[in-house]
N, C-alpha and C. Protein backbone atom coordinates (compact mmCIF):
# COMPACT_ATOMS: atom_id res chain seq x y z
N UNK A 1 -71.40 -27.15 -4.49
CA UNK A 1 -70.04 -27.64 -4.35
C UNK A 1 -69.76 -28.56 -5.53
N UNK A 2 -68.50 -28.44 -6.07
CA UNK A 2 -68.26 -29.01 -7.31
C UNK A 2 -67.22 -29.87 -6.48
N UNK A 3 -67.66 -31.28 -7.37
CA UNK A 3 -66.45 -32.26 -6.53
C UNK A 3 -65.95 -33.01 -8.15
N UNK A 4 -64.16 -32.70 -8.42
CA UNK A 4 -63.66 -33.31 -9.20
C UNK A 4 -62.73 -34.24 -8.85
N UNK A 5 -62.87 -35.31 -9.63
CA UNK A 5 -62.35 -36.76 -9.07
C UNK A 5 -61.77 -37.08 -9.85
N UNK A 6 -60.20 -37.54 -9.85
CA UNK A 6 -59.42 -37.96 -10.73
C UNK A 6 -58.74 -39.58 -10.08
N UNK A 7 -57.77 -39.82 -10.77
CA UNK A 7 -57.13 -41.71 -10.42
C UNK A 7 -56.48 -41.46 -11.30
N UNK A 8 -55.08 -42.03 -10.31
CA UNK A 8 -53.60 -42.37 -10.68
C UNK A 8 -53.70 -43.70 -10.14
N UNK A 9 -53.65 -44.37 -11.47
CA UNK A 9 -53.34 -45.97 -11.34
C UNK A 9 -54.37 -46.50 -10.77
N UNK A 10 -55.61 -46.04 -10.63
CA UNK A 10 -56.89 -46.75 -10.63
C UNK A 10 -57.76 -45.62 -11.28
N UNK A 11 -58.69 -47.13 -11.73
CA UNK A 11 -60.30 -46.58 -12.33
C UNK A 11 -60.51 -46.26 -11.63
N UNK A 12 -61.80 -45.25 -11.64
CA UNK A 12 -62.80 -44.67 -10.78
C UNK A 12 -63.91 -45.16 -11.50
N UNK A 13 -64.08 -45.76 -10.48
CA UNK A 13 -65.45 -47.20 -10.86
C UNK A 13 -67.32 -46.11 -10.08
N UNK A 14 -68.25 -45.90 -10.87
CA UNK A 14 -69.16 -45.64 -10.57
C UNK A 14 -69.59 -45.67 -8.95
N UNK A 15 -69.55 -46.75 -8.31
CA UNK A 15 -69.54 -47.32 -7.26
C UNK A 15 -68.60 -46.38 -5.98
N UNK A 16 -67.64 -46.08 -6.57
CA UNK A 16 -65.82 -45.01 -6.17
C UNK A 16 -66.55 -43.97 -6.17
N UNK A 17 -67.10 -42.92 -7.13
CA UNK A 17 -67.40 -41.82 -7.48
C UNK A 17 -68.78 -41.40 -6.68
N UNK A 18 -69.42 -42.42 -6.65
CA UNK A 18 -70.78 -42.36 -5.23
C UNK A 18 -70.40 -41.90 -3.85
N UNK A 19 -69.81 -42.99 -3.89
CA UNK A 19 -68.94 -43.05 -2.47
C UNK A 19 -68.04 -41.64 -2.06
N UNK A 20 -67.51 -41.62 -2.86
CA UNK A 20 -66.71 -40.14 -2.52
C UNK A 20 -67.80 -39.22 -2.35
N UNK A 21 -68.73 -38.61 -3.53
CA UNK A 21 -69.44 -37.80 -3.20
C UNK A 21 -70.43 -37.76 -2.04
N UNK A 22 -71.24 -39.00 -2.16
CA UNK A 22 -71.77 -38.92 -0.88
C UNK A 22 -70.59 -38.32 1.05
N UNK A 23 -69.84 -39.18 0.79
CA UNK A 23 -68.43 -38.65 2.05
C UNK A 23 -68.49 -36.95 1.98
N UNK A 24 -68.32 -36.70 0.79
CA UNK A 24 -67.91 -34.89 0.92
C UNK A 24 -69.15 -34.30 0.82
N UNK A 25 -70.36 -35.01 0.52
CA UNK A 25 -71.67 -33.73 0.70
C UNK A 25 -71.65 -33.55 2.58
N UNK A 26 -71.76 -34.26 3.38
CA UNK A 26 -71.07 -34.12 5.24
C UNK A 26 -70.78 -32.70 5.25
N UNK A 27 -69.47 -32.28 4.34
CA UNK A 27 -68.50 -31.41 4.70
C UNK A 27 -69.47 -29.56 3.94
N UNK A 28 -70.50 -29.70 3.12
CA UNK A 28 -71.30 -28.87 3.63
C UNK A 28 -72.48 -28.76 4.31
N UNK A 29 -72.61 -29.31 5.45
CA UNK A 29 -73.15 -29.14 6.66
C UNK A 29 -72.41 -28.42 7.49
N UNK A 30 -71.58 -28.37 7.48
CA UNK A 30 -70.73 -27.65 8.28
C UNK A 30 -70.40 -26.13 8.04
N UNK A 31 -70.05 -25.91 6.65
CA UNK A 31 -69.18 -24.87 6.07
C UNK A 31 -70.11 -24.75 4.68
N UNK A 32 -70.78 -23.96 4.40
CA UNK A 32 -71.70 -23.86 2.90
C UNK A 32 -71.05 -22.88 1.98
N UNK A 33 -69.70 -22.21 2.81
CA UNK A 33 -68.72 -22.00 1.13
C UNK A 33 -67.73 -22.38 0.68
N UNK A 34 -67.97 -23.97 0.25
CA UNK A 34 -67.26 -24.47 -0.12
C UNK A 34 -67.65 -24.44 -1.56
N UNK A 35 -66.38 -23.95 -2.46
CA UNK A 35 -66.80 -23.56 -4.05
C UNK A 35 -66.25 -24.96 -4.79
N UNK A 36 -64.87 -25.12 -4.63
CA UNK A 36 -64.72 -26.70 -5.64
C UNK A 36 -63.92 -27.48 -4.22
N UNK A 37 -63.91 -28.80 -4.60
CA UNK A 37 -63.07 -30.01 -4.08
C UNK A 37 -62.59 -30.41 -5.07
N UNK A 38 -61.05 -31.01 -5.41
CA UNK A 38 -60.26 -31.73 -5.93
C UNK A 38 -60.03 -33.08 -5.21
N UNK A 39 -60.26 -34.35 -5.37
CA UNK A 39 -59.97 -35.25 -5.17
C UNK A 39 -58.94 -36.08 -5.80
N UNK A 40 -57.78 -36.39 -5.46
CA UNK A 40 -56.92 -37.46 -6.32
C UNK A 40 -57.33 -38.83 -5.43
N UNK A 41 -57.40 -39.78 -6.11
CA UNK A 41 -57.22 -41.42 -5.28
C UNK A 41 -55.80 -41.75 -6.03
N UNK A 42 -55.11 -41.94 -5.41
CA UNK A 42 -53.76 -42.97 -6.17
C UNK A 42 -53.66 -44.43 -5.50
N UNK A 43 -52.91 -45.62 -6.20
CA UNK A 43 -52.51 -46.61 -5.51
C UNK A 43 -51.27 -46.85 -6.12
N UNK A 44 -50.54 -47.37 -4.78
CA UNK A 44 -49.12 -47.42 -4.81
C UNK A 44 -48.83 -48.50 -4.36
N UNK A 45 -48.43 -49.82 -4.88
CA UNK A 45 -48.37 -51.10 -4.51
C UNK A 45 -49.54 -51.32 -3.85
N UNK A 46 -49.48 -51.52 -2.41
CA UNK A 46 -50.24 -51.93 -1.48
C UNK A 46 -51.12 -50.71 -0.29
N UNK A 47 -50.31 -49.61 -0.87
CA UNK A 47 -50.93 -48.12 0.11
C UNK A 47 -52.09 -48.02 -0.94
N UNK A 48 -53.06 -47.10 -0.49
CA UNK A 48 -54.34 -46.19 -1.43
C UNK A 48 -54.26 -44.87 -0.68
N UNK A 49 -53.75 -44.23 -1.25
CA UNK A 49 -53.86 -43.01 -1.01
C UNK A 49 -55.12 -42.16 -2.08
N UNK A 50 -55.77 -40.82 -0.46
CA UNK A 50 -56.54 -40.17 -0.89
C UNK A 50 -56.20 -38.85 -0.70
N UNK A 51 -56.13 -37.69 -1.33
CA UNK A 51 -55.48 -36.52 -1.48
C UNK A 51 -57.07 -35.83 -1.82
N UNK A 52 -56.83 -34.46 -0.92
CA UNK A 52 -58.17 -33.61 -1.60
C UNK A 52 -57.65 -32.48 -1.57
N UNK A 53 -58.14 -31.36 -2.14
CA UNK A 53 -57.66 -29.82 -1.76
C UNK A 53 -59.46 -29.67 -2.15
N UNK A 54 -59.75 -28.37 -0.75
CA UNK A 54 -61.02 -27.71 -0.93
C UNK A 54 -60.80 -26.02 -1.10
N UNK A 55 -61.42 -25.53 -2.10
CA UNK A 55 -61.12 -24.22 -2.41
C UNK A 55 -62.61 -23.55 -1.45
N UNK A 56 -62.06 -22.94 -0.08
CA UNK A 56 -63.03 -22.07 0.27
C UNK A 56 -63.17 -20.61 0.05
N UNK A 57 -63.92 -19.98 0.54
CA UNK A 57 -63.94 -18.32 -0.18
C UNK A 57 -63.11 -17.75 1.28
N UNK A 58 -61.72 -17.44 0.04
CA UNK A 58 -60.68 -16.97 1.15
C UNK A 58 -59.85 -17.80 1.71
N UNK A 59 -59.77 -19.19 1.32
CA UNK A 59 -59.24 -20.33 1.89
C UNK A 59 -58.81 -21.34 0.98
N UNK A 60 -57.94 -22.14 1.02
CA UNK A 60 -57.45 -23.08 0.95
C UNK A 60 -57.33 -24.32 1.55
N UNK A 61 -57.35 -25.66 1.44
CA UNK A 61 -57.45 -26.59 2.91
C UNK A 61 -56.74 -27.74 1.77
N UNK A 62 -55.75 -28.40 2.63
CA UNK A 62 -55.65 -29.40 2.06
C UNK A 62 -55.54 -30.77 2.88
N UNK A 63 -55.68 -31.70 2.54
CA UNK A 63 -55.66 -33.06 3.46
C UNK A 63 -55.07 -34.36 2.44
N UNK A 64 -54.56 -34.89 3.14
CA UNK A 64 -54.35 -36.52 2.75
C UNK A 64 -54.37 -37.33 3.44
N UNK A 65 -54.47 -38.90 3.15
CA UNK A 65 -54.79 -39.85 3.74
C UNK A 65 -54.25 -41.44 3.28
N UNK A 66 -53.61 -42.24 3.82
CA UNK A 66 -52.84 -43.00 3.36
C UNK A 66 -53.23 -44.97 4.22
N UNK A 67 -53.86 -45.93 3.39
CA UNK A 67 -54.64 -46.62 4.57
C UNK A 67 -54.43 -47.95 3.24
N UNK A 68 -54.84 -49.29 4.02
CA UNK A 68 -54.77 -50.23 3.12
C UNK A 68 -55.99 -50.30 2.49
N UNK A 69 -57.13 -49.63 2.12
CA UNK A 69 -58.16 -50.03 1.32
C UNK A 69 -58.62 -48.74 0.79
N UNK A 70 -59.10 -48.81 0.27
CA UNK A 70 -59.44 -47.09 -0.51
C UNK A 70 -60.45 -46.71 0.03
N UNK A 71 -61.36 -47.32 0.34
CA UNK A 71 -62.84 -47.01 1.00
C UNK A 71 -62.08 -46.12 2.19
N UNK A 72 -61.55 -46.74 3.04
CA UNK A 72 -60.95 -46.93 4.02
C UNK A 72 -60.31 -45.28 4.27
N UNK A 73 -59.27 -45.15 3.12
CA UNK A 73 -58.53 -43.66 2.94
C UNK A 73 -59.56 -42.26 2.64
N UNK A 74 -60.47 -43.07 2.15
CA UNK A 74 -61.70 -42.14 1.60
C UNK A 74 -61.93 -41.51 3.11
N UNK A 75 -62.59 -42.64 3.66
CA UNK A 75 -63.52 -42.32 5.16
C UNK A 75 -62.13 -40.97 5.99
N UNK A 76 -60.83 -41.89 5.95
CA UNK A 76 -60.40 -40.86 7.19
C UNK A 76 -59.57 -39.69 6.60
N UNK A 77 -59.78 -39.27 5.46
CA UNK A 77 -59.43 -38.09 4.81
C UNK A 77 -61.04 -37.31 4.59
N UNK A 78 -62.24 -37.43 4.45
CA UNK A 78 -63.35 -37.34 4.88
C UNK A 78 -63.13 -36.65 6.44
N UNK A 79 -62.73 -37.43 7.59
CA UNK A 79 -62.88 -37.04 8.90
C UNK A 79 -61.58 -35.45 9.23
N UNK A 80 -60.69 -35.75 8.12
CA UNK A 80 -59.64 -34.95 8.43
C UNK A 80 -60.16 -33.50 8.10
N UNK A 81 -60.81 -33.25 6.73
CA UNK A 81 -61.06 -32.19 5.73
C UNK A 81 -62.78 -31.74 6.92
N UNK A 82 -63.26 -32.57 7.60
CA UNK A 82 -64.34 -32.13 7.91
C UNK A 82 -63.78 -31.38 9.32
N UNK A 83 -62.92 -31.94 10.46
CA UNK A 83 -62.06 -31.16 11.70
C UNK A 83 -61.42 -29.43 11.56
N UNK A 84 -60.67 -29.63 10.53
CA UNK A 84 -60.05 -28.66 9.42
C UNK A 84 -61.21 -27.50 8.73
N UNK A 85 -62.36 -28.14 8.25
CA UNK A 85 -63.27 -26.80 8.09
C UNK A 85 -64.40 -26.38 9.46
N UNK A 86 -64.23 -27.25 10.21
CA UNK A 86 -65.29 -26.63 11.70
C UNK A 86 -63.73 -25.79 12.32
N UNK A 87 -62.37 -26.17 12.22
CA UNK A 87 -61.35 -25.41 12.76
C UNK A 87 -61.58 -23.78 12.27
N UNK A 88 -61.09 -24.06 10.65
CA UNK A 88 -61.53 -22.87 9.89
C UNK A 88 -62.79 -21.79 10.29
N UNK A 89 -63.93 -22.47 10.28
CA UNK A 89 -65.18 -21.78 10.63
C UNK A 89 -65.02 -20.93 11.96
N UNK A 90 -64.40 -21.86 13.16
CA UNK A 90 -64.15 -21.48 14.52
C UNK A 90 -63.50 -20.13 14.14
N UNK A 91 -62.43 -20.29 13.35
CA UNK A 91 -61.72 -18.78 13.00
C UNK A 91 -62.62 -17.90 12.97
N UNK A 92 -63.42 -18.38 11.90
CA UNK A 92 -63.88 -16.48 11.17
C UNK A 92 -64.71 -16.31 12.21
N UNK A 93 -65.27 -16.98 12.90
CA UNK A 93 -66.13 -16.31 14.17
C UNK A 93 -65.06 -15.44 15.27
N UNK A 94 -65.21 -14.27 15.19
CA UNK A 94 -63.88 -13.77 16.13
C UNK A 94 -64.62 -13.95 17.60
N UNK A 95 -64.45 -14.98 18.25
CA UNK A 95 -65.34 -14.72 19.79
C UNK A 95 -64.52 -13.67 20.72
N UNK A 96 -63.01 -13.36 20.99
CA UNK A 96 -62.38 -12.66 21.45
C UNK A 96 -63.06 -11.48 21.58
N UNK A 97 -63.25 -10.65 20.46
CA UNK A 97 -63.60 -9.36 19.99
C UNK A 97 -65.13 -9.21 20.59
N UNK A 98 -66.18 -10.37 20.72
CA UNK A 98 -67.03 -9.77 20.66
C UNK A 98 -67.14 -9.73 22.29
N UNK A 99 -66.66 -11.21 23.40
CA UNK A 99 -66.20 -10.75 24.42
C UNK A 99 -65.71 -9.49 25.08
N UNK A 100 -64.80 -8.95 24.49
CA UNK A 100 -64.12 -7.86 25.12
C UNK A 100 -65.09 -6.68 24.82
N UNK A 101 -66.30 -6.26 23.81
CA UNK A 101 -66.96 -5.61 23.72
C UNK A 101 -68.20 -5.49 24.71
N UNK A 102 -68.44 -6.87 25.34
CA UNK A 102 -69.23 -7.18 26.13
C UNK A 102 -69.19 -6.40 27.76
N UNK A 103 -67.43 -6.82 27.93
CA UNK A 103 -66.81 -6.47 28.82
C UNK A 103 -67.02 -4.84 29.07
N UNK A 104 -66.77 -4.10 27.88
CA UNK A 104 -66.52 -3.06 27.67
C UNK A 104 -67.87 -2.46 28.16
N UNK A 105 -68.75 -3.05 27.82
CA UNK A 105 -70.70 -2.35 27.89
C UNK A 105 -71.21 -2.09 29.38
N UNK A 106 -69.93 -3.68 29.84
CA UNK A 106 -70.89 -3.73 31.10
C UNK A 106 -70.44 -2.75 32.18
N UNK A 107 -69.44 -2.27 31.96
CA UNK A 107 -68.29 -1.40 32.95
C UNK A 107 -68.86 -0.03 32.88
């Protein structure tokens, strides 16, 4: 997983760039095709906003997050992008289909 990290109106301080990555390695435990992450951090007066888009195979996901500390926006845009790919995953498992085949065997 490639994680690119950009800042509007803040540095991305060594310390920032840890932190993020460590947050998004989580999100393959879950989902292992995840090909790139885009990260923006912006600050806007007193908001920190965190913006990500994750490019999955076949997918798209995007999330944002808007909080008074950046750590802070990090963590619950982190919790959002991680709900969003166990949602995703739930998809491609068709359980419907394999139910009704079940159904079908036992009759």
């Amino acid at each position: 997983m490639q994680i690119n990290l950009t800042g509007h109106h803040v540095d991305i301080t060594p310390p920032l760039k840890s932190y993020v990555t460590s947050k998004f390695e989580r999100l393959g435990r879950h989902f292992d095709n995840v090909i790139d992450v885009h990260v923006v951090l912006t600050v806007e007066k007193l908001r920190h906003k965190a913006e990500a888009d994750l490019h999955l195979s076949g997918n798209h996901i995007h999330a944002n997050a808007t909080e008074g500390d950046m750590y802070a926006a990090i963590d619950v845009l982190a919790d959002k992008l991680d709900r969003q790919i166990v949602k995703h995953k739930e998809k491609l498992t068709d359980h419907h289909a394999r139910d009704a085949r079940r159904g079908q065997s036992l009759t």
